[in-house]
C-alpha atoms as a PDB file:
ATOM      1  CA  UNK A   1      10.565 -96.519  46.383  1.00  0.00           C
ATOM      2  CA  UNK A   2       8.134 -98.895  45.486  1.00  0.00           C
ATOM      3  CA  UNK A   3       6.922-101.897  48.407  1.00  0.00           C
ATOM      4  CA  UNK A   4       7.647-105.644  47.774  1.00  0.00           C
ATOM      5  CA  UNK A   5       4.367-107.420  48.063  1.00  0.00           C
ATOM      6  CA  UNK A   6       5.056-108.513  51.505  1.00  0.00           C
ATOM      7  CA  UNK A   7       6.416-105.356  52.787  1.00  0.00           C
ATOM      8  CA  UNK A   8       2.820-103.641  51.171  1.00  0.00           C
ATOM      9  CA  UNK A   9       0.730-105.904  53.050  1.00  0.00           C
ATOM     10  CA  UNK A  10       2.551-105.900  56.702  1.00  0.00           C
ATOM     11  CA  UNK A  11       2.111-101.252  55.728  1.00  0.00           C
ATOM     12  CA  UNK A  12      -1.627-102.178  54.877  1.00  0.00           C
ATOM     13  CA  UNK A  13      -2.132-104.642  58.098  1.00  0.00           C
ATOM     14  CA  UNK A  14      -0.108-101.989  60.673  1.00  0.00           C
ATOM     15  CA  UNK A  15      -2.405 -98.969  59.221  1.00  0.00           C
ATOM     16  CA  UNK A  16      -6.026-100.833  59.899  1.00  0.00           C
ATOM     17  CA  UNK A  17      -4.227-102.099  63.498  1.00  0.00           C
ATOM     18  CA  UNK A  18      -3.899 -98.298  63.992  1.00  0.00           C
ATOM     19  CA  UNK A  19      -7.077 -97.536  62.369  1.00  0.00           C
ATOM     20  CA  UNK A  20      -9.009-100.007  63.626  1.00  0.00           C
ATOM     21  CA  UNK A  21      -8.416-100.650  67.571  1.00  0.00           C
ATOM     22  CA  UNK A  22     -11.367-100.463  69.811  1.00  0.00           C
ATOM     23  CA  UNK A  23      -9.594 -98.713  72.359  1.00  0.00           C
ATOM     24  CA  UNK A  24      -9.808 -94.530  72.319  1.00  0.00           C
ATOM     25  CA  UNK A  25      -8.063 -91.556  70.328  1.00  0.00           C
ATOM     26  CA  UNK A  26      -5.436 -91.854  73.634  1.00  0.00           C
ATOM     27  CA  UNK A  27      -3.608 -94.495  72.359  1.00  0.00           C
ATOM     28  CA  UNK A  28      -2.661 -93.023  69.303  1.00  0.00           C
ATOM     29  CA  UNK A  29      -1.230 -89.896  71.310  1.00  0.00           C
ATOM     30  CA  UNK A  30       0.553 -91.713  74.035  1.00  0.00           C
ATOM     31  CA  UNK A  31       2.237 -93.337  70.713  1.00  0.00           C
ATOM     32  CA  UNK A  32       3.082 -90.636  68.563  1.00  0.00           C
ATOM     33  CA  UNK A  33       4.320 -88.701  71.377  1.00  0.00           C
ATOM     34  CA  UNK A  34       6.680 -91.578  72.709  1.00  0.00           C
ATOM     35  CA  UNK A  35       7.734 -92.030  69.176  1.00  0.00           C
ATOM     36  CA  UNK A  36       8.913 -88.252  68.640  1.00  0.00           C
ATOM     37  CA  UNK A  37      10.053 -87.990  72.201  1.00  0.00           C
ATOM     38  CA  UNK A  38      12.374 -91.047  71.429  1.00  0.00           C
ATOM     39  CA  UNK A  39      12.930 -90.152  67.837  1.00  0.00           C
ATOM     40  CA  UNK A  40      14.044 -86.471  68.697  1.00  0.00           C
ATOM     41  CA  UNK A  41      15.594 -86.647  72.395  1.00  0.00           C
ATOM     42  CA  UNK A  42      13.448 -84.682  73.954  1.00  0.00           C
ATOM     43  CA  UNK A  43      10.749 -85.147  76.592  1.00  0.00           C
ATOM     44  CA  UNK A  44       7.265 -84.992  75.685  1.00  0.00           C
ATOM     45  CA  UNK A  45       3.579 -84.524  77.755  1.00  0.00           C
ATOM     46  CA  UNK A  46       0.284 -85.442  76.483  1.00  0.00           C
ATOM     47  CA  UNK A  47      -2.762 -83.379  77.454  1.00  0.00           C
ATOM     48  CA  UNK A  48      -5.381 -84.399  79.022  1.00  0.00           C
ATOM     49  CA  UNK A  49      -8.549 -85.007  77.464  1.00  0.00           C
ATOM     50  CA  UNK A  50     -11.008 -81.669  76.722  1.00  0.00           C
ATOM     51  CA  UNK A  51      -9.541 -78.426  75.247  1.00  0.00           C
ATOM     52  CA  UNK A  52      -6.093 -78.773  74.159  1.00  0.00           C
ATOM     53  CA  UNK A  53      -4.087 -75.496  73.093  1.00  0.00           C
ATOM     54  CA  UNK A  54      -4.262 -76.874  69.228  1.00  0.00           C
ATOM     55  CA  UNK A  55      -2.429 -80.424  69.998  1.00  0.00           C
ATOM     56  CA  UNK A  56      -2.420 -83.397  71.457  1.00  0.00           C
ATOM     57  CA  UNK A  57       1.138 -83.377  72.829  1.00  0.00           C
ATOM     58  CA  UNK A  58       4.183 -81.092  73.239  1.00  0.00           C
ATOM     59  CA  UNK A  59       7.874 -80.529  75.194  1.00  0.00           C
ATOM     60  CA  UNK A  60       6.706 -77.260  76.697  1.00  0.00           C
ATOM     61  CA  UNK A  61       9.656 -76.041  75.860  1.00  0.00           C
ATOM     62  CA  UNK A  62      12.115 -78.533  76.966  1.00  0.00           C
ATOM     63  CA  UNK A  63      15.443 -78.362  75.498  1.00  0.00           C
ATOM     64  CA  UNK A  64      14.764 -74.925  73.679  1.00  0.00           C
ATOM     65  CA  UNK A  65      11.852 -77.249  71.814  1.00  0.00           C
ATOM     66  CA  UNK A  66       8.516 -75.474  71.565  1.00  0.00           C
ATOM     67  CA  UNK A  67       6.083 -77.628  69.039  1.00  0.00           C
ATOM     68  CA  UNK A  68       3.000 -79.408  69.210  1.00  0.00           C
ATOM     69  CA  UNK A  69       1.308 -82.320  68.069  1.00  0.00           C
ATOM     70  CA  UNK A  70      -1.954 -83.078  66.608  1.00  0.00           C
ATOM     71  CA  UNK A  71      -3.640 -86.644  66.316  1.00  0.00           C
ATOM     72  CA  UNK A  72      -5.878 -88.012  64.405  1.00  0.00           C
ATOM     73  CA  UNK A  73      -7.452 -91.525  64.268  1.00  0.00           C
ATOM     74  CA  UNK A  74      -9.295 -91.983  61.486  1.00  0.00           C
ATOM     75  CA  UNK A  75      -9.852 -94.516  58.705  1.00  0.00           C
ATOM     76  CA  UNK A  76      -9.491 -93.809  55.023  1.00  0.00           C
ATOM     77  CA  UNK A  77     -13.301 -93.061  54.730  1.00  0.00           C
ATOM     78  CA  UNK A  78     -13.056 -90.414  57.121  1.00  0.00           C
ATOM     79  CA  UNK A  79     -12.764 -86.812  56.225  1.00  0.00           C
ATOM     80  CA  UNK A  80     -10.365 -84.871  57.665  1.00  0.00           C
ATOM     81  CA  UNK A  81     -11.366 -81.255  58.684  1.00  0.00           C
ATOM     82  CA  UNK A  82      -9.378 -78.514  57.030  1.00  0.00           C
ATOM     83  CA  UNK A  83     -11.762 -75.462  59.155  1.00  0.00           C
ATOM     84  CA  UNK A  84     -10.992 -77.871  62.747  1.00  0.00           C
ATOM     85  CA  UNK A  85      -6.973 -78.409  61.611  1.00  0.00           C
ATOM     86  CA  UNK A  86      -6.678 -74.681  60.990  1.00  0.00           C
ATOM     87  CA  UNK A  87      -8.300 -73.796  64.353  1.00  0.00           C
ATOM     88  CA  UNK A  88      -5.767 -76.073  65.498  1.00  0.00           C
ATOM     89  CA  UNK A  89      -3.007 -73.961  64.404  1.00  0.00           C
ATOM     90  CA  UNK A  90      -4.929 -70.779  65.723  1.00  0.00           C
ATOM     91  CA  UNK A  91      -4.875 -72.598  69.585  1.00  0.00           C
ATOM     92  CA  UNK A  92      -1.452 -73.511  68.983  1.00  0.00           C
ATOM     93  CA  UNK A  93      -0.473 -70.001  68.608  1.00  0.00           C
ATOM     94  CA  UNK A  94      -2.702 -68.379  71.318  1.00  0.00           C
ATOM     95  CA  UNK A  95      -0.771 -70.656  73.675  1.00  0.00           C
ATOM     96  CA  UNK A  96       2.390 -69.947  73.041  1.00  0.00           C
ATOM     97  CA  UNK A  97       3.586 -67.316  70.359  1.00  0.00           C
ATOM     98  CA  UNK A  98       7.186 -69.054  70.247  1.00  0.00           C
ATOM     99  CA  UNK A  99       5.916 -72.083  68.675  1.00  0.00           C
ATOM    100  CA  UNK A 100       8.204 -73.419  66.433  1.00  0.00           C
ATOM    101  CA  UNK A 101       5.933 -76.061  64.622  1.00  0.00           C
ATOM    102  CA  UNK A 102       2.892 -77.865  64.563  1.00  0.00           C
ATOM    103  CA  UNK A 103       2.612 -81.380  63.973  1.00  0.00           C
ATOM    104  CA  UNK A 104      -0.239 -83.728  62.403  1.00  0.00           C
ATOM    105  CA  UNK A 105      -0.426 -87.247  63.096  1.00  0.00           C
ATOM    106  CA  UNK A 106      -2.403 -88.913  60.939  1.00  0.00           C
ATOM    107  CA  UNK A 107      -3.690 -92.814  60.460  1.00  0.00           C
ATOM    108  CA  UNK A 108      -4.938 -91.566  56.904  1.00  0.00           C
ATOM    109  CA  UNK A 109      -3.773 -89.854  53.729  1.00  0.00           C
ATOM    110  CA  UNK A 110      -4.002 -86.484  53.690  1.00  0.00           C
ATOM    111  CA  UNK A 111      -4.861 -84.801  50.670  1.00  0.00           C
ATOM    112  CA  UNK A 112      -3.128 -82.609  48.753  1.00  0.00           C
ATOM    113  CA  UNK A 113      -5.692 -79.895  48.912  1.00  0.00           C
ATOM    114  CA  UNK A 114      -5.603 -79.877  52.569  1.00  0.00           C
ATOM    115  CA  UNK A 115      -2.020 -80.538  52.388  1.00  0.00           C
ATOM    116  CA  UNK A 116      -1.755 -77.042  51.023  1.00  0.00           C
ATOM    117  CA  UNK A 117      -4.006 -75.164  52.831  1.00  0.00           C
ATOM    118  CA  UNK A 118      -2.344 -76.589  55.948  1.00  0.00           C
ATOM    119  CA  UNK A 119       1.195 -75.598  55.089  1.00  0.00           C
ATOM    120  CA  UNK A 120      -0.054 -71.690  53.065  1.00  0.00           C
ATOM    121  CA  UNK A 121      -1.700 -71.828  56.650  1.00  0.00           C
ATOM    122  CA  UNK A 122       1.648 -72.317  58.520  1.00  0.00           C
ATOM    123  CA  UNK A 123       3.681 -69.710  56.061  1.00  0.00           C
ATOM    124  CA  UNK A 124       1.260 -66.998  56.845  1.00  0.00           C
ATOM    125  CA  UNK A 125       1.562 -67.478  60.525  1.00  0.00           C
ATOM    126  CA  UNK A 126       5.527 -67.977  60.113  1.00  0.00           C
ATOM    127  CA  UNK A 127       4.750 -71.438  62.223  1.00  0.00           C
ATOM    128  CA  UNK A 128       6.137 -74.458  59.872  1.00  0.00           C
ATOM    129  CA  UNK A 129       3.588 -77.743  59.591  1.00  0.00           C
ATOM    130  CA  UNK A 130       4.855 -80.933  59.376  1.00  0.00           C
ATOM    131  CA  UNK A 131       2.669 -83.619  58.512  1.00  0.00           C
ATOM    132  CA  UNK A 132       3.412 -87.459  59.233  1.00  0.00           C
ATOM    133  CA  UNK A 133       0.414 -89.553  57.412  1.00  0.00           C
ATOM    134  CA  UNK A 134      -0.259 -92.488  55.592  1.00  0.00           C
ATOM    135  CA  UNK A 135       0.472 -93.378  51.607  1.00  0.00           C
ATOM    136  CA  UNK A 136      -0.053 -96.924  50.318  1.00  0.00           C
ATOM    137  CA  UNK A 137       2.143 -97.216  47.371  1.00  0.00           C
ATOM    138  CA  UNK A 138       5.407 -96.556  49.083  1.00  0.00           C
ATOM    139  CA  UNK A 139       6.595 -96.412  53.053  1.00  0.00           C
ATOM    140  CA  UNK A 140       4.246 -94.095  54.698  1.00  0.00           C
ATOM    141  CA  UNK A 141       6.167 -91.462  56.906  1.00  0.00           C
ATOM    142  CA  UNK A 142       3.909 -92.409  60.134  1.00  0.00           C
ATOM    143  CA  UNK A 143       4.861 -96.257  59.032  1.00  0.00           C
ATOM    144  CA  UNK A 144       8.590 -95.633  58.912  1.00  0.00           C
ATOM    145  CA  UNK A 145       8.072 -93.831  62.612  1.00  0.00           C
ATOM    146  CA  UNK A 146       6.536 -96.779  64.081  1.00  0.00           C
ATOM    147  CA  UNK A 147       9.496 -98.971  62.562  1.00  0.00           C
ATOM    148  CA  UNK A 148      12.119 -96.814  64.070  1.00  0.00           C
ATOM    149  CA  UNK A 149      10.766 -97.945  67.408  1.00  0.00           C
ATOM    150  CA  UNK A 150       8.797-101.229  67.082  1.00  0.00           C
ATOM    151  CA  UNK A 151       9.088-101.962  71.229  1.00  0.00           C
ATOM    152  CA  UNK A 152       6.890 -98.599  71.626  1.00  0.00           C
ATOM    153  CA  UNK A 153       4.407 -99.612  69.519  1.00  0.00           C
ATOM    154  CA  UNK A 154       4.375-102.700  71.119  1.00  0.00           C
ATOM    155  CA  UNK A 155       4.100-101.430  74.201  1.00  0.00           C
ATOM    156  CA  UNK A 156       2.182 -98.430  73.601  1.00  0.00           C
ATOM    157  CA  UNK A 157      -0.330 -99.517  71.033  1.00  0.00           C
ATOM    158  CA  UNK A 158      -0.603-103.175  70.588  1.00  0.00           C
ATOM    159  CA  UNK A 159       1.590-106.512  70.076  1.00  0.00           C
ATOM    160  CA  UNK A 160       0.350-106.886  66.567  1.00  0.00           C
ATOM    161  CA  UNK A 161       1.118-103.253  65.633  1.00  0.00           C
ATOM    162  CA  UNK A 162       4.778-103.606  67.381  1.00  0.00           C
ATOM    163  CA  UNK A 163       5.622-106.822  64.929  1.00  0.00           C
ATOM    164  CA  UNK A 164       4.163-105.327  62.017  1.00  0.00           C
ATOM    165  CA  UNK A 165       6.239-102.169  62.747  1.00  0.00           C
ATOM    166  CA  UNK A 166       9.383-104.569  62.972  1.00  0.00           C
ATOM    167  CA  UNK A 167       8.601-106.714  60.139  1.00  0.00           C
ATOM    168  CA  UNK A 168       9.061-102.713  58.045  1.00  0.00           C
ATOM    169  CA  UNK A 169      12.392-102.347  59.863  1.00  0.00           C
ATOM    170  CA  UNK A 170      14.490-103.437  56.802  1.00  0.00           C
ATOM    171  CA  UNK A 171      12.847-100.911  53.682  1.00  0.00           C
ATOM    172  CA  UNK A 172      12.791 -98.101  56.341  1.00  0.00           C
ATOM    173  CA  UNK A 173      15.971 -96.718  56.602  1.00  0.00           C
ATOM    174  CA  UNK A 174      15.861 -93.892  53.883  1.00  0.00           C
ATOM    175  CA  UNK A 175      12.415 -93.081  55.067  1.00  0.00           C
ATOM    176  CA  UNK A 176      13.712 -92.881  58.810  1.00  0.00           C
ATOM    177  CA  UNK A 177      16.878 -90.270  58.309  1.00  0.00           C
ATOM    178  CA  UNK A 178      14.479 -87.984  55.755  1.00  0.00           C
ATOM    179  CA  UNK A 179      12.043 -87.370  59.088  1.00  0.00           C
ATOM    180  CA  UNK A 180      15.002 -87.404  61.332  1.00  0.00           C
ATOM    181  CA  UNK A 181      16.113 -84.757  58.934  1.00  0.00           C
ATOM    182  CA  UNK A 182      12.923 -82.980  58.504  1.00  0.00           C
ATOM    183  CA  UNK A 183      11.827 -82.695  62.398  1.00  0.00           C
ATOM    184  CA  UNK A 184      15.348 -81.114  63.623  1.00  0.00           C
ATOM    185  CA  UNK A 185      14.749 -77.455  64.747  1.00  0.00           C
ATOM    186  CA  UNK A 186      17.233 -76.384  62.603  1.00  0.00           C
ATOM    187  CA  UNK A 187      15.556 -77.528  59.432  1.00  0.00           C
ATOM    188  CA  UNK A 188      12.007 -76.916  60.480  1.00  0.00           C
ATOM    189  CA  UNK A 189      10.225 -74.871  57.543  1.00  0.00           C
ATOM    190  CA  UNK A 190      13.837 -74.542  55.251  1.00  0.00           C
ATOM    191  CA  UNK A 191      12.212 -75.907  52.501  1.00  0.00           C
ATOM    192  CA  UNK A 192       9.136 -73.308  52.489  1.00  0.00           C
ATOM    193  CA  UNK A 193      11.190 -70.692  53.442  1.00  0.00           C
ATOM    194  CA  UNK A 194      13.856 -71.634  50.526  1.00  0.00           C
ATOM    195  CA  UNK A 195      10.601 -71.937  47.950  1.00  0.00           C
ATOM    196  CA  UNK A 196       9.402 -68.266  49.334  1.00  0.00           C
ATOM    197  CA  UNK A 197      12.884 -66.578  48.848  1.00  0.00           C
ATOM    198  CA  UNK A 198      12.838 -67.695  45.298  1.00  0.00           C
ATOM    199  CA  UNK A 199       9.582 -66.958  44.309  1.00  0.00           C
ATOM    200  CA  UNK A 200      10.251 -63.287  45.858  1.00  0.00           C
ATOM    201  CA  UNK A 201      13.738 -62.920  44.024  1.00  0.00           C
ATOM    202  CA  UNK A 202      11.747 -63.830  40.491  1.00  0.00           C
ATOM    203  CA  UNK A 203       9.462 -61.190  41.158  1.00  0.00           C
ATOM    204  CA  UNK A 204      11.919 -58.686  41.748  1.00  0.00           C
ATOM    205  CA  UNK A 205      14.005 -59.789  38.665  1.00  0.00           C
ATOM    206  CA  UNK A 206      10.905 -60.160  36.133  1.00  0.00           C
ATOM    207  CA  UNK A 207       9.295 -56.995  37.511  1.00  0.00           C
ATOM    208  CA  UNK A 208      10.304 -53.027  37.371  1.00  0.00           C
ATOM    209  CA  UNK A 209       7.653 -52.093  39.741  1.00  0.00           C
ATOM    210  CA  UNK A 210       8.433 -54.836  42.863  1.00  0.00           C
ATOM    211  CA  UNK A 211      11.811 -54.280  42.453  1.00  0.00           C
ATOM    212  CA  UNK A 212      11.754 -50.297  42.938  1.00  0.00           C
ATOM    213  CA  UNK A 213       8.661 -51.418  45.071  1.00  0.00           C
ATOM    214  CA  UNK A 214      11.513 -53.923  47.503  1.00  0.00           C
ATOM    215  CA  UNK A 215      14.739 -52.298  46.742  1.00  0.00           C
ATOM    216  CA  UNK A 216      14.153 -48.588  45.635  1.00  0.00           C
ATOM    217  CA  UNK A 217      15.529 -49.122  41.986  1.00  0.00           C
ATOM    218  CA  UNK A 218      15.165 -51.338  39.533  1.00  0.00           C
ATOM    219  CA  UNK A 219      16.973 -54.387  39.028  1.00  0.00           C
ATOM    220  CA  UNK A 220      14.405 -56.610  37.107  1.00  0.00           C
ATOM    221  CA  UNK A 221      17.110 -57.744  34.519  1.00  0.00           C
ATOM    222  CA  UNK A 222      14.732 -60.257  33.442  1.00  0.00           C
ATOM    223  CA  UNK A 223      12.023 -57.816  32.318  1.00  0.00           C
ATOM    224  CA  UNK A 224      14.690 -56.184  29.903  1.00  0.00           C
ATOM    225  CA  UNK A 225      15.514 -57.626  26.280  1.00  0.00           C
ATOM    226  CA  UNK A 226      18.275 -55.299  25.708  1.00  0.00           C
ATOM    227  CA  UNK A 227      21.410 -56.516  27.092  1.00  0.00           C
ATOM    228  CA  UNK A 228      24.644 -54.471  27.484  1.00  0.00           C
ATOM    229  CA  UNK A 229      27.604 -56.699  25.825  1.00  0.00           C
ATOM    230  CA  UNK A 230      30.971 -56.886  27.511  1.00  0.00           C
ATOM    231  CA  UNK A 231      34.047 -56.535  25.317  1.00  0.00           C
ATOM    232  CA  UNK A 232      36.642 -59.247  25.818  1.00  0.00           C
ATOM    233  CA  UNK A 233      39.371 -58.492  28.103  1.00  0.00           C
END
């Protein structure tokens, strides 16, 4: 849903406190992975600094959770690179072939194209991508994180962030439970996996050949004109 006026501006003043702070990339990790630790129940390490497995951040399996987390810094003028995120996802893997998901953290938008390279990325690999980054016309998913836990932010990234991230407290709610929903282990890829099934069930019913080609005989009512009429019982 659309932002009030005030709401838009404390979203605009938390992203360029993010954006913007002097300090290194670090602060941004040791954030997002307090955040998802909290947010999820589950303990979480940063890396340290130099080669990182394709994230920033991960449980290393604790609890039965295997994902990790990728960070990025940048402001809106920025490009983000699709070749380096997809590397990203290549590390991941190498690292550990049970990885359930990777993560990007991002102070930015980004953009649809990338968006979908990203996530075609993750369905070829069978490893879903879930992306937490930055709108401006409504509550920005990494926004509604940092207002689920304003004393991290505070205490992790800045005082200024941490009020900011409270003052967004009261429009986050719906926001909040959709990533709650979204990040479960359970529900991790559904959606792609749902959109996937579907598109292979159309094939099978709109084409002869993949449905001999996926079931051995042919099925593809929906290639067919001719239609058999029941009698009434």
């Amino acid at each position: 849903m659309p932002l009030s006026a005030t709401d838009q501006k404390n979203q605009n003043d938390l992203k360029n406190e993010l954006q913007n702070d002097p300090k290194k990339h670090s602060k941004l990790e040791k954030l997002a992975a307090a955040l998802i630790s909290r947010f999820l129940g589950v303990p979480i390490s940063v890396a340290k600094s130099g080669f990182q497995h394709g994230g920033d951040a991960g449980p290393t399996g604790r609890q039965g959770r295997r994902f990790r987390l990728e960070c990025k810094k940048y402001s809106d003028t920025t490009s983000l690179s699709g070749r380096e995120l997809l590397g990203e996802i290549d590390q991941a893997l190498a690292r550990d072939i049970a990885l359930e998901a990777w993560f990007l953290i991002a102070t930015r938008n980004v953009p649809e194209q990338l968006r979908q390279e990203l996530m075609q990325k993750g369905e070829k690999e069978g490893v879903p991508v879930e992306i937490i980054d930055w709108e401006d016309h409504e509550l920005a998913p990494l926004a509604a994180l940092c207002a689920f836990a304003p004393d991290l932010v505070e205490a992790e990234f800045s005082k200024e962030a941490g009020t900011l991230a409270y003052a967004l407290q009261p429009v986050s709610t719906d926001a909040i439970e959709m990533l709650r929903r979204n990040l479960q282990s359970w529900y991790l890829g559904f959606e792609a996996l749902r959109s996937r099934s579907h598109e292979e069930l159309g094939k099978i019913w709109n084409s002869p050949r993949e449905s001999k080609a996926k079931l051995g005989q042919d099925v593809a009512g929906g290639a067919h004109t001719k239609r058999i009429r029941r009698s009434a019982v």
